[in-house]
N, C-alpha and C. Protein backbone atom coordinates (compact mmCIF):
# COMPACT_ATOMS: atom_id res chain seq x y z
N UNK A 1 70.49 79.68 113.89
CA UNK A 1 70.96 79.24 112.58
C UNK A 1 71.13 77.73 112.58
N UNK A 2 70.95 77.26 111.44
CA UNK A 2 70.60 75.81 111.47
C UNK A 2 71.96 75.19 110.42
N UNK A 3 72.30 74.01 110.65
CA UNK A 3 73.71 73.67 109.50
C UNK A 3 73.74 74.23 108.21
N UNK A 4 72.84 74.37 107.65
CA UNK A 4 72.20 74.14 106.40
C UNK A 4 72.61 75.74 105.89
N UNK A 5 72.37 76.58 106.79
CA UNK A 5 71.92 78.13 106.78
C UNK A 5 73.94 78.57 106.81
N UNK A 6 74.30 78.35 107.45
CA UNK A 6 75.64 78.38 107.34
C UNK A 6 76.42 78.61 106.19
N UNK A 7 76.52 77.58 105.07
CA UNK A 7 77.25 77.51 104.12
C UNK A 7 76.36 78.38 103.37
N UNK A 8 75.12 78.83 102.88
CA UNK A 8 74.68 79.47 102.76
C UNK A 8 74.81 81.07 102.68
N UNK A 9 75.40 80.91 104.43
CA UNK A 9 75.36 82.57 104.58
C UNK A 9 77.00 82.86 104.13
N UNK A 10 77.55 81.95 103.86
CA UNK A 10 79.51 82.16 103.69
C UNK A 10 79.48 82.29 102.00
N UNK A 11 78.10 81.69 101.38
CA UNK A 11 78.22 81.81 100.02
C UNK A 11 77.43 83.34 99.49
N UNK A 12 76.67 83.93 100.27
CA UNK A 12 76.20 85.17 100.63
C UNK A 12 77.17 85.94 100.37
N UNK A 13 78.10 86.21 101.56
CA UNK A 13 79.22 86.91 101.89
C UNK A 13 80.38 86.99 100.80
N UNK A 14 80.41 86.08 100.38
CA UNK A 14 81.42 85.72 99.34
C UNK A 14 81.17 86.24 97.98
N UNK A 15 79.49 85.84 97.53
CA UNK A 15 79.11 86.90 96.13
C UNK A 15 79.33 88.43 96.41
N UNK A 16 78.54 88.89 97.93
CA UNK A 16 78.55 90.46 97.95
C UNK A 16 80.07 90.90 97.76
N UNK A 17 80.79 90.11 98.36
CA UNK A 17 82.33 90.89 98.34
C UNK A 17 82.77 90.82 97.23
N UNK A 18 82.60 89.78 95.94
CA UNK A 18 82.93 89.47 94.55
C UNK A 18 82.24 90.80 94.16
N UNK A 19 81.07 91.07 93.75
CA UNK A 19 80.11 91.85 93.32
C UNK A 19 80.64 93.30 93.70
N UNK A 20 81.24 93.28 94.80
CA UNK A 20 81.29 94.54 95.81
C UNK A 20 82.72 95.41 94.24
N UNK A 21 83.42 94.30 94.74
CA UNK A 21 85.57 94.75 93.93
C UNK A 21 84.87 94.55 93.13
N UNK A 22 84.15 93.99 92.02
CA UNK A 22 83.33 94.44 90.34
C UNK A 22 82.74 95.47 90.17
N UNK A 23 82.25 95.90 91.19
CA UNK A 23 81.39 97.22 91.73
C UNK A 23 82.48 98.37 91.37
N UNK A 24 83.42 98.22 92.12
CA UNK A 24 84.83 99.09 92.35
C UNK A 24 85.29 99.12 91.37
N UNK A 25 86.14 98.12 90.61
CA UNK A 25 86.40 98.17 89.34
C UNK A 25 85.84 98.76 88.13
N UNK A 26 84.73 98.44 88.02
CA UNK A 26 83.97 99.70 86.82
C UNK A 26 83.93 100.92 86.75
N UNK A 27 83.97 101.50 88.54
CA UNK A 27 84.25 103.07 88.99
C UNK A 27 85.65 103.58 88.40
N UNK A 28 86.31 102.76 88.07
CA UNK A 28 87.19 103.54 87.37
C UNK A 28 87.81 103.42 85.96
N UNK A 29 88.21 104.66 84.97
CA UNK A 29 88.43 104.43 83.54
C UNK A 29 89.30 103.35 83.18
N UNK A 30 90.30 102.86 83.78
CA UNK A 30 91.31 101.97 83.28
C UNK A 30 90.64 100.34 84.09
N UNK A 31 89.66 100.11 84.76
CA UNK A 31 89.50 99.03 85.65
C UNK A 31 89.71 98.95 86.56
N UNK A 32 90.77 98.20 87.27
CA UNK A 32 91.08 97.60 88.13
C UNK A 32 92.82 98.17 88.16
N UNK A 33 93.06 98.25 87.18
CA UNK A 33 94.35 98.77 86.72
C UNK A 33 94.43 100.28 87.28
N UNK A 34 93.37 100.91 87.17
CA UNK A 34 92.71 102.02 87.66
C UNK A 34 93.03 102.80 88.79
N UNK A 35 92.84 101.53 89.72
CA UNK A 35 92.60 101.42 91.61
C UNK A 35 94.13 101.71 91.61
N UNK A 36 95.10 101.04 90.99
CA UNK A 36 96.60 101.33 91.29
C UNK A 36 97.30 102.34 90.83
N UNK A 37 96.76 102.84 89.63
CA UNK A 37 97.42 104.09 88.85
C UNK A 37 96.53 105.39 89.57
N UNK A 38 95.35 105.12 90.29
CA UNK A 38 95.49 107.00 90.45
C UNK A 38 96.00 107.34 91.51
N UNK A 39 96.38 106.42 92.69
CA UNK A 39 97.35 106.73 93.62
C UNK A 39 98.45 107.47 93.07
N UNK A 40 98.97 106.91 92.07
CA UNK A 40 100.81 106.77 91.35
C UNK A 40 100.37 108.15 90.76
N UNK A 41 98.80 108.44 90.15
CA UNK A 41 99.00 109.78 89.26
C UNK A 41 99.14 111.15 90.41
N UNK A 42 98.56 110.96 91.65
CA UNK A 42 98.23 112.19 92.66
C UNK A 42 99.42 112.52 93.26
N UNK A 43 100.63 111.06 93.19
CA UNK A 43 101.75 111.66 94.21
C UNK A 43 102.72 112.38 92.72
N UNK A 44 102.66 112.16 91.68
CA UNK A 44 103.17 112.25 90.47
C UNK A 44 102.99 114.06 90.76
N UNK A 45 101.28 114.22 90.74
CA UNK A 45 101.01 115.80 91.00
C UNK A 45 101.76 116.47 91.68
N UNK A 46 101.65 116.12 93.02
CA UNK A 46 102.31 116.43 94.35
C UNK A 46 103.63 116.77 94.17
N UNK A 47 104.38 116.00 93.94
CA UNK A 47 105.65 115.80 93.25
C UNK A 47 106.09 117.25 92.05
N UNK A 48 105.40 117.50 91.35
CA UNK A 48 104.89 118.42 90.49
C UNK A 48 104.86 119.59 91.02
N UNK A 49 103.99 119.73 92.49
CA UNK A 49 103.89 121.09 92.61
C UNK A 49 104.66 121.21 93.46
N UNK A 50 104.67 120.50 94.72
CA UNK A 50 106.11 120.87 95.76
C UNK A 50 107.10 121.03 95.81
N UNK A 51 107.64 119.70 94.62
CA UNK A 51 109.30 119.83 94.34
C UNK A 51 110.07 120.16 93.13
N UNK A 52 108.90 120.48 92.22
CA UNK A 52 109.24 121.44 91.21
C UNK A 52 108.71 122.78 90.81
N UNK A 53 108.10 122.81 91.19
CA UNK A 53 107.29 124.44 90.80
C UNK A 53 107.43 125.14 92.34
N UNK A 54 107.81 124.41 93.60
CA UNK A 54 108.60 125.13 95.18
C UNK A 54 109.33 125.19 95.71
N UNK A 55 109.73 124.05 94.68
CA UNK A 55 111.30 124.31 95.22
C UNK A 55 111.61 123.44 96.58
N UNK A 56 110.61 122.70 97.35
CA UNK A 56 110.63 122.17 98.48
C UNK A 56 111.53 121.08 98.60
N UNK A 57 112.39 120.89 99.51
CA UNK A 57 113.20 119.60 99.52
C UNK A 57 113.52 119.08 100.79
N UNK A 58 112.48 119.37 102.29
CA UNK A 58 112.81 119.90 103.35
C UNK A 58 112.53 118.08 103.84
N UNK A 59 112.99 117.50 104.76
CA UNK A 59 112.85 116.25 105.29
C UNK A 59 111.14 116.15 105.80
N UNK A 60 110.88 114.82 105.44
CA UNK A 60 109.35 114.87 105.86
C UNK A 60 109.42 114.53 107.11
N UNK A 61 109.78 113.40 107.57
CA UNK A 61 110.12 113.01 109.03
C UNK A 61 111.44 111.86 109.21
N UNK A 62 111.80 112.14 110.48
CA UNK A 62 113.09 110.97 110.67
C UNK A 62 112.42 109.81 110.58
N UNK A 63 113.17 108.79 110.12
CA UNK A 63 112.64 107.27 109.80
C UNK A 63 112.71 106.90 111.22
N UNK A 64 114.03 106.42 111.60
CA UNK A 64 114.43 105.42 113.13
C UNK A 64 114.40 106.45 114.11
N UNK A 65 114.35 107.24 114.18
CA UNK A 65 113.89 108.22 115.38
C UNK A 65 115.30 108.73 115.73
N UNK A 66 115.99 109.67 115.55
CA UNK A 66 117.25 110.27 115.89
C UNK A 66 118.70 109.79 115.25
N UNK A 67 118.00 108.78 113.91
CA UNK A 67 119.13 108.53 112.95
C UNK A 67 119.79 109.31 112.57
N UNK A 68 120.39 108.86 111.65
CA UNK A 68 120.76 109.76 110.24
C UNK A 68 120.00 110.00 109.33
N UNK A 69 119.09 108.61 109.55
CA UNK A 69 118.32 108.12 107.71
C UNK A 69 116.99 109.42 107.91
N UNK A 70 116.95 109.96 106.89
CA UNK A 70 115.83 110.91 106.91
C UNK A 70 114.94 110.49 105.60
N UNK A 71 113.76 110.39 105.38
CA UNK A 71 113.47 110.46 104.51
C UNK A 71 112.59 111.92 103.72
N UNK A 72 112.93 112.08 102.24
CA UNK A 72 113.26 113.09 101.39
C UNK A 72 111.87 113.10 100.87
N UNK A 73 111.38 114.47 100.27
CA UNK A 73 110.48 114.68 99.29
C UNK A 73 111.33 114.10 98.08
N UNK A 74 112.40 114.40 97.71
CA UNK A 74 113.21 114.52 96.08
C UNK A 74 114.24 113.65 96.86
């Protein structure tokens, strides 16, 4: 690779990854806005069926390892 070829290949890299998250963004109905809300909608589900329609409320795992602090479905 020669000097020249360098800045070149960083301006390469730089469109595909622009192009790439525009790519991503259109895949979903809301945008980009999208990418963050269907996480929030699946645990919303989850939430839905485990701890209201099962009744589940059982500790998922100890946080600090032999605390107190547990963390909760609900």
């Amino acid at each position: 690779m020669n000097n020249r070829s360098i800045p070149q290949f960083f301006a390469l890299i730089n469109a595909m990854a622009t192009l790439s998250l525009k790519a991503d963004a259109q895949r979903y109905f809301l945008g980009t806005c999208g990418g963050f809300l269907e996480p929030l909608l699946w645990v919303g589900v989850f939430y839905l069926v485990f701890a209201v329609l099962l009744g589940s409320v059982a500790p998922i795992f100890d946080v600090f390892g032999g605390g107190q602090a547990h963390l909760y479905l609900v």
